[in-house]
PDB file of N, CA and C in Angstrom:
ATOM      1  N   UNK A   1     -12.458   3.012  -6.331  1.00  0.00           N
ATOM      2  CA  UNK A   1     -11.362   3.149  -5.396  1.00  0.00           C
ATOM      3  C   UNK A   1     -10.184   2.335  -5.893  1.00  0.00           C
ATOM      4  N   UNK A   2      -8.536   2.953  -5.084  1.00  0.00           N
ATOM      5  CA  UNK A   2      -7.860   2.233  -5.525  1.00  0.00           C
ATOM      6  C   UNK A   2      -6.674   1.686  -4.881  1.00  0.00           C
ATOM      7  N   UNK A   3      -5.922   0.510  -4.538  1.00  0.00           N
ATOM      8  CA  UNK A   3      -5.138   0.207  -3.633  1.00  0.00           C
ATOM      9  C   UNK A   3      -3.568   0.423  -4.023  1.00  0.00           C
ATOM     10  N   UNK A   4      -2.838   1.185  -3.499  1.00  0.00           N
ATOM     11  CA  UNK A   4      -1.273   1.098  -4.038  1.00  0.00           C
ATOM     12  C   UNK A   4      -0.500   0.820  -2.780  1.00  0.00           C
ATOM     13  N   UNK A   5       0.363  -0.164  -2.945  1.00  0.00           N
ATOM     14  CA  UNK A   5       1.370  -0.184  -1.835  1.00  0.00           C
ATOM     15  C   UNK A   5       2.978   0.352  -2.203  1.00  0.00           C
ATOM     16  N   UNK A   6       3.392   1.362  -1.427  1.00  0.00           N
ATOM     17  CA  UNK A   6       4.766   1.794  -1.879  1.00  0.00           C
ATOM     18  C   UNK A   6       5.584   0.890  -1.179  1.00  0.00           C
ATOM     19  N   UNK A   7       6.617   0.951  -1.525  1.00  0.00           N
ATOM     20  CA  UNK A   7       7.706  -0.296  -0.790  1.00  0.00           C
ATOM     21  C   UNK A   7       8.970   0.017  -1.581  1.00  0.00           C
ATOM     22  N   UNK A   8      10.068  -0.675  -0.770  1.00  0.00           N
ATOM     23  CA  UNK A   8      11.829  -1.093  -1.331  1.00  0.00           C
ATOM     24  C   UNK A   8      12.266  -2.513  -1.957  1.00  0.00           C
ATOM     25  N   UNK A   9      12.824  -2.178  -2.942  1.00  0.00           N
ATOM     26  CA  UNK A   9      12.967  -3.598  -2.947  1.00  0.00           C
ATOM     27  C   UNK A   9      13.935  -4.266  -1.877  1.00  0.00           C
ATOM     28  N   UNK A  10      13.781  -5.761  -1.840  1.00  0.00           N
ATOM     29  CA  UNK A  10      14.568  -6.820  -0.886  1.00  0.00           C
ATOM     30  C   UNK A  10      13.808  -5.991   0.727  1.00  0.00           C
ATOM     31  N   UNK A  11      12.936  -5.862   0.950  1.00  0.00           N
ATOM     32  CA  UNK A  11      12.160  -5.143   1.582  1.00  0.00           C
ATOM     33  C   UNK A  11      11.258  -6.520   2.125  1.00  0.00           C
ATOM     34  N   UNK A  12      11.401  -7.207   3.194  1.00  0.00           N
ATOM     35  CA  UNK A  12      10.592  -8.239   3.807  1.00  0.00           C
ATOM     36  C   UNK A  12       9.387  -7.917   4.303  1.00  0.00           C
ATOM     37  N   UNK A  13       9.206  -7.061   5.097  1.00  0.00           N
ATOM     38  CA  UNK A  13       7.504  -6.413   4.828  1.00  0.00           C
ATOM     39  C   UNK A  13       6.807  -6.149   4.269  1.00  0.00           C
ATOM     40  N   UNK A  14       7.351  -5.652   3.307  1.00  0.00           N
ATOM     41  CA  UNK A  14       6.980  -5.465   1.921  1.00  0.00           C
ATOM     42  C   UNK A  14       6.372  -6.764   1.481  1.00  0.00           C
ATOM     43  N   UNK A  15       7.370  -7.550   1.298  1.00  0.00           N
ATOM     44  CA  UNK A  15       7.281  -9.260   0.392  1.00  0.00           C
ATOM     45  C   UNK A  15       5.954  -9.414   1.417  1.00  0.00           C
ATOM     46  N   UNK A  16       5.939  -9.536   2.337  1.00  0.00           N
ATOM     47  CA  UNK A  16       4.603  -9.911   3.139  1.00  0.00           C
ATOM     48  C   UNK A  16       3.171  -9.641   2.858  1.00  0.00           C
ATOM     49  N   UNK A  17       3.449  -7.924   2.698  1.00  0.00           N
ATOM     50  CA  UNK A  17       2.114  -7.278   2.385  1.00  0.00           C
ATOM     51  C   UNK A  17       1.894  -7.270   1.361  1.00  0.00           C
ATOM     52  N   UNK A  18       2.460  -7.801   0.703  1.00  0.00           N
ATOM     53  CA  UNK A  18       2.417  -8.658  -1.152  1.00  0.00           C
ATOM     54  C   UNK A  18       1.332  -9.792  -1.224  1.00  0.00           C
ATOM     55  N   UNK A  19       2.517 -10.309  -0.702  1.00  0.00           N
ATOM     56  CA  UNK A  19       1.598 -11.830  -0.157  1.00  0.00           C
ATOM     57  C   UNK A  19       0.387 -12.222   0.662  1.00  0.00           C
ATOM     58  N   UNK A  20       0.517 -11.531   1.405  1.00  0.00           N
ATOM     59  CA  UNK A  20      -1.217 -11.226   1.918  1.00  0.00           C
ATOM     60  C   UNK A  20      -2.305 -10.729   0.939  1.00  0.00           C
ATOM     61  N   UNK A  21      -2.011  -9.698   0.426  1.00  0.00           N
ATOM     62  CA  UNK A  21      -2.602  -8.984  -0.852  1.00  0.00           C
ATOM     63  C   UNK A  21      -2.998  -9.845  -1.498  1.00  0.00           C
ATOM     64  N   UNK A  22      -1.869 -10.861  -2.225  1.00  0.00           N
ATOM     65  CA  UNK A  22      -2.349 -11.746  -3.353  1.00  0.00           C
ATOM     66  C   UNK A  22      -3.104 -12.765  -2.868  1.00  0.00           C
ATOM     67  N   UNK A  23      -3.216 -13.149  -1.778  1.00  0.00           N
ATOM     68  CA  UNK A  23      -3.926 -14.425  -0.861  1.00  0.00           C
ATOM     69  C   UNK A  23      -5.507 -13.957  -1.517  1.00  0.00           C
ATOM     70  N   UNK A  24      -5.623 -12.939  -1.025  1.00  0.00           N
ATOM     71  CA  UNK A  24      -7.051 -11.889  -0.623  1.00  0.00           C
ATOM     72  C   UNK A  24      -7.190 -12.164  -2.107  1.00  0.00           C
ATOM     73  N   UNK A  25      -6.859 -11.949  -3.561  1.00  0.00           N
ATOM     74  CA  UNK A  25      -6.864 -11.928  -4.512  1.00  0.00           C
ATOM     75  C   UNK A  25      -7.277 -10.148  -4.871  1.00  0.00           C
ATOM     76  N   UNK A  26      -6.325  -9.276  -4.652  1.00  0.00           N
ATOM     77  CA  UNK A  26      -6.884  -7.708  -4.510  1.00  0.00           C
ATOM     78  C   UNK A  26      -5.867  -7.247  -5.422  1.00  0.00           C
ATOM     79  N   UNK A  27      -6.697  -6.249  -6.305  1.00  0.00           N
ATOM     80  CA  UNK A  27      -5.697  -6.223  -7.695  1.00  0.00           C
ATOM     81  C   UNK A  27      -5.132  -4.470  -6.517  1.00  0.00           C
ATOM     82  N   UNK A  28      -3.599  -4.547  -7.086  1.00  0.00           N
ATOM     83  CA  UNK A  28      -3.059  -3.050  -6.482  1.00  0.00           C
ATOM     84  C   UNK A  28      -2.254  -2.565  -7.616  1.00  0.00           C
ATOM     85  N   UNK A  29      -1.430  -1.424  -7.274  1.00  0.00           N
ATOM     86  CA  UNK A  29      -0.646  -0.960  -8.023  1.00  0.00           C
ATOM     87  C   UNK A  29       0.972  -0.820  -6.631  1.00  0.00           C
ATOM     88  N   UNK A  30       1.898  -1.333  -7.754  1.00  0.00           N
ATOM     89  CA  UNK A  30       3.377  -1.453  -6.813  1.00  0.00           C
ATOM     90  C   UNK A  30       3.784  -0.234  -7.450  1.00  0.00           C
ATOM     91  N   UNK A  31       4.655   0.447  -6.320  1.00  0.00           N
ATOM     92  CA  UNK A  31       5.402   1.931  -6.377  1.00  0.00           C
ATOM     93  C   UNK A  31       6.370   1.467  -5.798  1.00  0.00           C
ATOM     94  N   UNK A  32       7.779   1.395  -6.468  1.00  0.00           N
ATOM     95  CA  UNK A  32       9.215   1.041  -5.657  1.00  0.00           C
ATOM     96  C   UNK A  32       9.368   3.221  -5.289  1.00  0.00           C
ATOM     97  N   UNK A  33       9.416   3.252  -4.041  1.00  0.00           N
ATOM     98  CA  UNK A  33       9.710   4.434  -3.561  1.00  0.00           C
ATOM     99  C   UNK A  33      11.336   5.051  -3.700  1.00  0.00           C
ATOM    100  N   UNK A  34      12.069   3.603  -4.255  1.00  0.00           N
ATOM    101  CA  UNK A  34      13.241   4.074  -4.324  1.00  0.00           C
ATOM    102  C   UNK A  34      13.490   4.485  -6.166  1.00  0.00           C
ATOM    103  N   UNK A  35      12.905   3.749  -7.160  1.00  0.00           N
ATOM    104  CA  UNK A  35      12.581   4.207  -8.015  1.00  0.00           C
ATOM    105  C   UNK A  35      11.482   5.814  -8.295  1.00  0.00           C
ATOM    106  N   UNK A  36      10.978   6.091  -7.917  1.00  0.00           N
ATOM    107  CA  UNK A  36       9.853   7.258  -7.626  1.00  0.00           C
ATOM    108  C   UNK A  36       9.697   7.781  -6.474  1.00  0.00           C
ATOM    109  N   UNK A  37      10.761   8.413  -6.082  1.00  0.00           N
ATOM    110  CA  UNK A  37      10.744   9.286  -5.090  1.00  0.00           C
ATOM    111  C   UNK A  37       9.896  10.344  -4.605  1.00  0.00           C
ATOM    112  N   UNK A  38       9.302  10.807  -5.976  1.00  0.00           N
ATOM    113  CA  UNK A  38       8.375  12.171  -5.305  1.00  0.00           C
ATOM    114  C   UNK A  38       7.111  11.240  -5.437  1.00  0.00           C
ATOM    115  N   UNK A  39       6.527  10.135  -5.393  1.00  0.00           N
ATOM    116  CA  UNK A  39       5.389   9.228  -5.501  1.00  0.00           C
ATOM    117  C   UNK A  39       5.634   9.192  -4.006  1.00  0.00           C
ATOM    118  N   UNK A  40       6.709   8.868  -3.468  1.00  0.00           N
ATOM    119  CA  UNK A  40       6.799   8.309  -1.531  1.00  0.00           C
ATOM    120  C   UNK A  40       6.867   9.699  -1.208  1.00  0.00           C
ATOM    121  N   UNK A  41       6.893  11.219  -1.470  1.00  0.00           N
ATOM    122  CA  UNK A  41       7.112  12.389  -1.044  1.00  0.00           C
ATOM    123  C   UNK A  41       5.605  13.002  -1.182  1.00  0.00           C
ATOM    124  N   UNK A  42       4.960  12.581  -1.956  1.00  0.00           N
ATOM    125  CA  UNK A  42       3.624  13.188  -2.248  1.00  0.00           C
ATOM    126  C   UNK A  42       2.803  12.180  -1.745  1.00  0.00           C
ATOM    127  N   UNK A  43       3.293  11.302  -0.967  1.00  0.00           N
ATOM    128  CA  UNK A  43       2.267  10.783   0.201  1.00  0.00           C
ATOM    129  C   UNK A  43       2.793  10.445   1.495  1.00  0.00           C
ATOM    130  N   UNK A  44       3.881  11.717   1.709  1.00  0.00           N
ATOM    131  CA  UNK A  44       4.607  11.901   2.829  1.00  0.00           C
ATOM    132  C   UNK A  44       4.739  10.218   3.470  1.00  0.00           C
ATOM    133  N   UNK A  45       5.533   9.644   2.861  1.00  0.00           N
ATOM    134  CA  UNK A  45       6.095   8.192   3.152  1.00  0.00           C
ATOM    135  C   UNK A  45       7.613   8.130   4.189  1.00  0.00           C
ATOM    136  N   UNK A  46       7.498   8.018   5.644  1.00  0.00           N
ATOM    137  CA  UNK A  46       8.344   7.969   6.548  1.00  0.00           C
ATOM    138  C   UNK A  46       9.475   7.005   5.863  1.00  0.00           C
ATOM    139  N   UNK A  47       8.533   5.328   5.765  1.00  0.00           N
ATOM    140  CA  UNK A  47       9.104   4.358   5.994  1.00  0.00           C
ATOM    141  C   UNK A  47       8.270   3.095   4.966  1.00  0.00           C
ATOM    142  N   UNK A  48       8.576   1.716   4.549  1.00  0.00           N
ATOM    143  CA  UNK A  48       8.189   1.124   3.926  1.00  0.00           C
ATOM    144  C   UNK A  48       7.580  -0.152   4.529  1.00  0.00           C
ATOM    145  N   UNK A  49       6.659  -0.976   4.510  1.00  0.00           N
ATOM    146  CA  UNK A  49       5.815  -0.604   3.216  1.00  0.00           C
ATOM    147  C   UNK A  49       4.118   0.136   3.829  1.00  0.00           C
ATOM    148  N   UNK A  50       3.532   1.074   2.880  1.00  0.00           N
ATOM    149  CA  UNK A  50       2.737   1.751   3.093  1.00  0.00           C
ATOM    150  C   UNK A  50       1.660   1.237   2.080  1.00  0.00           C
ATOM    151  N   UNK A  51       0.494   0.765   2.635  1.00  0.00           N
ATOM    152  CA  UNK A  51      -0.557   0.877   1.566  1.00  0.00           C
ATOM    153  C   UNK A  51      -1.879   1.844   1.836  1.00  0.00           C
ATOM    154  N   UNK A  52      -1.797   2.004   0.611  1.00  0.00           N
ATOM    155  CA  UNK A  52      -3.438   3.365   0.512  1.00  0.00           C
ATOM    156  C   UNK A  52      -4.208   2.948  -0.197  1.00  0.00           C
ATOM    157  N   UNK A  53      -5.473   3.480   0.468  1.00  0.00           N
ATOM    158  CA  UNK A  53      -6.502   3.193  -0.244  1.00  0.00           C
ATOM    159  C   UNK A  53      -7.085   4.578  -0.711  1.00  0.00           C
ATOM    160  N   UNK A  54      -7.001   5.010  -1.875  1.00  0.00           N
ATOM    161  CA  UNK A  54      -7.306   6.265  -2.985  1.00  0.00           C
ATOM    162  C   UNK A  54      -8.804   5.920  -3.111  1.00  0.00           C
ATOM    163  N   UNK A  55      -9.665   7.271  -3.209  1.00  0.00           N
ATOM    164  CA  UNK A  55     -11.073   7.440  -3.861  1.00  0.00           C
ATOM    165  C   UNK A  55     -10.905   7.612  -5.126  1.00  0.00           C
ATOM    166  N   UNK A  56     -11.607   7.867  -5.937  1.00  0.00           N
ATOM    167  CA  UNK A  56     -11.912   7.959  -7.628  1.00  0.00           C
ATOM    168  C   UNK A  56     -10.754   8.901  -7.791  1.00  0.00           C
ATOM    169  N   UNK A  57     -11.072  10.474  -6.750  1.00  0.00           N
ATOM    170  CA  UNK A  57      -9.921  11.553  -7.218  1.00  0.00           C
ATOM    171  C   UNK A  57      -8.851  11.088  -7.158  1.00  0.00           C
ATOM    172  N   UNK A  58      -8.268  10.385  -6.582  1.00  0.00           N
ATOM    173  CA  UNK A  58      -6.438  10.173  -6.024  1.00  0.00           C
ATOM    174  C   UNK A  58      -6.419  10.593  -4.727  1.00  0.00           C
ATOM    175  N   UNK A  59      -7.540  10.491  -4.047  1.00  0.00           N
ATOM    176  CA  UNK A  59      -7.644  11.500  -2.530  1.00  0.00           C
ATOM    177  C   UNK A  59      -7.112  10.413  -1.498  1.00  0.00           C
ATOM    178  N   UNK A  60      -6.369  10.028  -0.551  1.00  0.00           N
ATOM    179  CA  UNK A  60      -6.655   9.228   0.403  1.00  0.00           C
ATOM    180  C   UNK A  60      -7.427   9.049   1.654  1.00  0.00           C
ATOM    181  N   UNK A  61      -8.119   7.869   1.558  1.00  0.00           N
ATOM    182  CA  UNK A  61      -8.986   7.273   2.387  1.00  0.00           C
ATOM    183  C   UNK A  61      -8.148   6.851   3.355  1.00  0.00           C
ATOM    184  N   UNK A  62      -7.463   6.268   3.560  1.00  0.00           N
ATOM    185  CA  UNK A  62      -6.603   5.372   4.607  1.00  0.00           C
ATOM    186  C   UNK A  62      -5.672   4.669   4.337  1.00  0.00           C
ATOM    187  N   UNK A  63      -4.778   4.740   5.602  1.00  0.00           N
ATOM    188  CA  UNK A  63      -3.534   3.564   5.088  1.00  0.00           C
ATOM    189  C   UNK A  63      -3.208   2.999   5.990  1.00  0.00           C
ATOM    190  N   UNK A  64      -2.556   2.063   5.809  1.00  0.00           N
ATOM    191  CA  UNK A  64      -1.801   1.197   6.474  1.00  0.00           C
ATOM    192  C   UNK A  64       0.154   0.846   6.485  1.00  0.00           C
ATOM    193  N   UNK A  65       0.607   0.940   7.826  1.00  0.00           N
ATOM    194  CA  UNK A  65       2.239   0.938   7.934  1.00  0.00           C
ATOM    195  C   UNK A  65       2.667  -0.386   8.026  1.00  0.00           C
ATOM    196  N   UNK A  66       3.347  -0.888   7.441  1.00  0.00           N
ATOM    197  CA  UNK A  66       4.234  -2.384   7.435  1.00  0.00           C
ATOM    198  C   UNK A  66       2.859  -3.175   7.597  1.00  0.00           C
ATOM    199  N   UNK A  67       3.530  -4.351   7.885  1.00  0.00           N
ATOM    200  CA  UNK A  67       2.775  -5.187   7.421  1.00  0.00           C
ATOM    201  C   UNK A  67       1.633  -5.919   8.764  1.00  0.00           C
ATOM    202  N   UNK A  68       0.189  -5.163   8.974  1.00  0.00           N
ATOM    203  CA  UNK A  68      -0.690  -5.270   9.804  1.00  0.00           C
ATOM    204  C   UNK A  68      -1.828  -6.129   9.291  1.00  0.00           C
ATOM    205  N   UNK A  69      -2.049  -6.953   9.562  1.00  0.00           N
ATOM    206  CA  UNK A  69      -3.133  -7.906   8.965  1.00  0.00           C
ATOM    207  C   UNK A  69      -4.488  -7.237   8.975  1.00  0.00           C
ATOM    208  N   UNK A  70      -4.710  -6.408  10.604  1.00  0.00           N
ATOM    209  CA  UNK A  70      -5.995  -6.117  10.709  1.00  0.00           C
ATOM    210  C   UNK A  70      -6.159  -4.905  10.228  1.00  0.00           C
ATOM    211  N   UNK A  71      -5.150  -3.923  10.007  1.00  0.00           N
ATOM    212  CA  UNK A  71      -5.304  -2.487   9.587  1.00  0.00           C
ATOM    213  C   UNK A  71      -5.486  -3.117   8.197  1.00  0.00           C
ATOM    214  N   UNK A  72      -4.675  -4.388   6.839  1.00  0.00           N
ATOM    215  CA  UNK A  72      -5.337  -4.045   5.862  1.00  0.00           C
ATOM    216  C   UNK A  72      -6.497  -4.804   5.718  1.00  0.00           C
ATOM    217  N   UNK A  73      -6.985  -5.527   6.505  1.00  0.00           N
ATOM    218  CA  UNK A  73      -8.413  -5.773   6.449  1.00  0.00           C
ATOM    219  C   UNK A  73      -9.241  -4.877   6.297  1.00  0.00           C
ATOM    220  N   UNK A  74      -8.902  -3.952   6.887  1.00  0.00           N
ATOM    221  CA  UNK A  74     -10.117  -2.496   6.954  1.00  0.00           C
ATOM    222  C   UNK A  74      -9.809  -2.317   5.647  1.00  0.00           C
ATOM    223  N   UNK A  75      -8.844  -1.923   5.211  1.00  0.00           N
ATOM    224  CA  UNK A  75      -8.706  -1.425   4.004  1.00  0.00           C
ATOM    225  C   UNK A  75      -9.296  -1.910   2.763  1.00  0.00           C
ATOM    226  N   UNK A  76      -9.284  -3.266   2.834  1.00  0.00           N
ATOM    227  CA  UNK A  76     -10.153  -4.653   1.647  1.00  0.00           C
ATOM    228  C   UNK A  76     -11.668  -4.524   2.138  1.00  0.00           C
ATOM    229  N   UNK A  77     -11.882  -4.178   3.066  1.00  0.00           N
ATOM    230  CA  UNK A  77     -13.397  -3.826   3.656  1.00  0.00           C
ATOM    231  C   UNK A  77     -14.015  -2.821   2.795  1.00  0.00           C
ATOM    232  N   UNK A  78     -13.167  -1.649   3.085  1.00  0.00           N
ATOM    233  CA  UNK A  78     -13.508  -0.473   2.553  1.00  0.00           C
ATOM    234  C   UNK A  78     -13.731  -0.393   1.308  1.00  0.00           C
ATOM    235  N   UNK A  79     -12.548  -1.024   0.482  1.00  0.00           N
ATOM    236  CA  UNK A  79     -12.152  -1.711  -1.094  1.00  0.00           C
ATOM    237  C   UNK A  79     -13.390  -2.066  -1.984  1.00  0.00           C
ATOM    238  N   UNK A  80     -14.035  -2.810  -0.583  1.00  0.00           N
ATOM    239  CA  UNK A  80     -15.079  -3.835  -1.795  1.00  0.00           C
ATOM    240  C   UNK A  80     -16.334  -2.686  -1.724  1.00  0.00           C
TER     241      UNK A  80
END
């Protein structure tokens, strides 16, 4: 499985769900949505920051909107 969070830069929720991330020590992949637009379009991305959790295919399992402590807990749950 695999974790990507899309986000903006100068994006404070973002910086958060960074920082939580790195606390946890959880390796991800960063997608600036404003750099890669059809990356935030091909996972129908409203708003920032979004993290997913991908199966082996690229399929999504679940995500999480801005920055929720307990929604990405599930997600690092699921992770391990």
């Amino acid at each position: 499985m695999k974790l990507i969070k899309l986000e903006q830069p100068n994006c404070n929720p973002c910086k958060m769900v960074s920082n939580y991330l790195n606390q946890a020590g959880v390796e991800y992949e960063t997608v600036d949505v404003t750099q890669n637009p059809d990356v935030g379009a091909q996972f129908e991305v409203m708003g920032v920051p979004v993290t997913i959790l991908l199966n082996e295919q690229g399929e999504e399992i679940k995500r999480s909107i801005g920055f929720k402590p307990e929604e990405l807990d599930e997600l690092l749950k699921e992770l391990q």
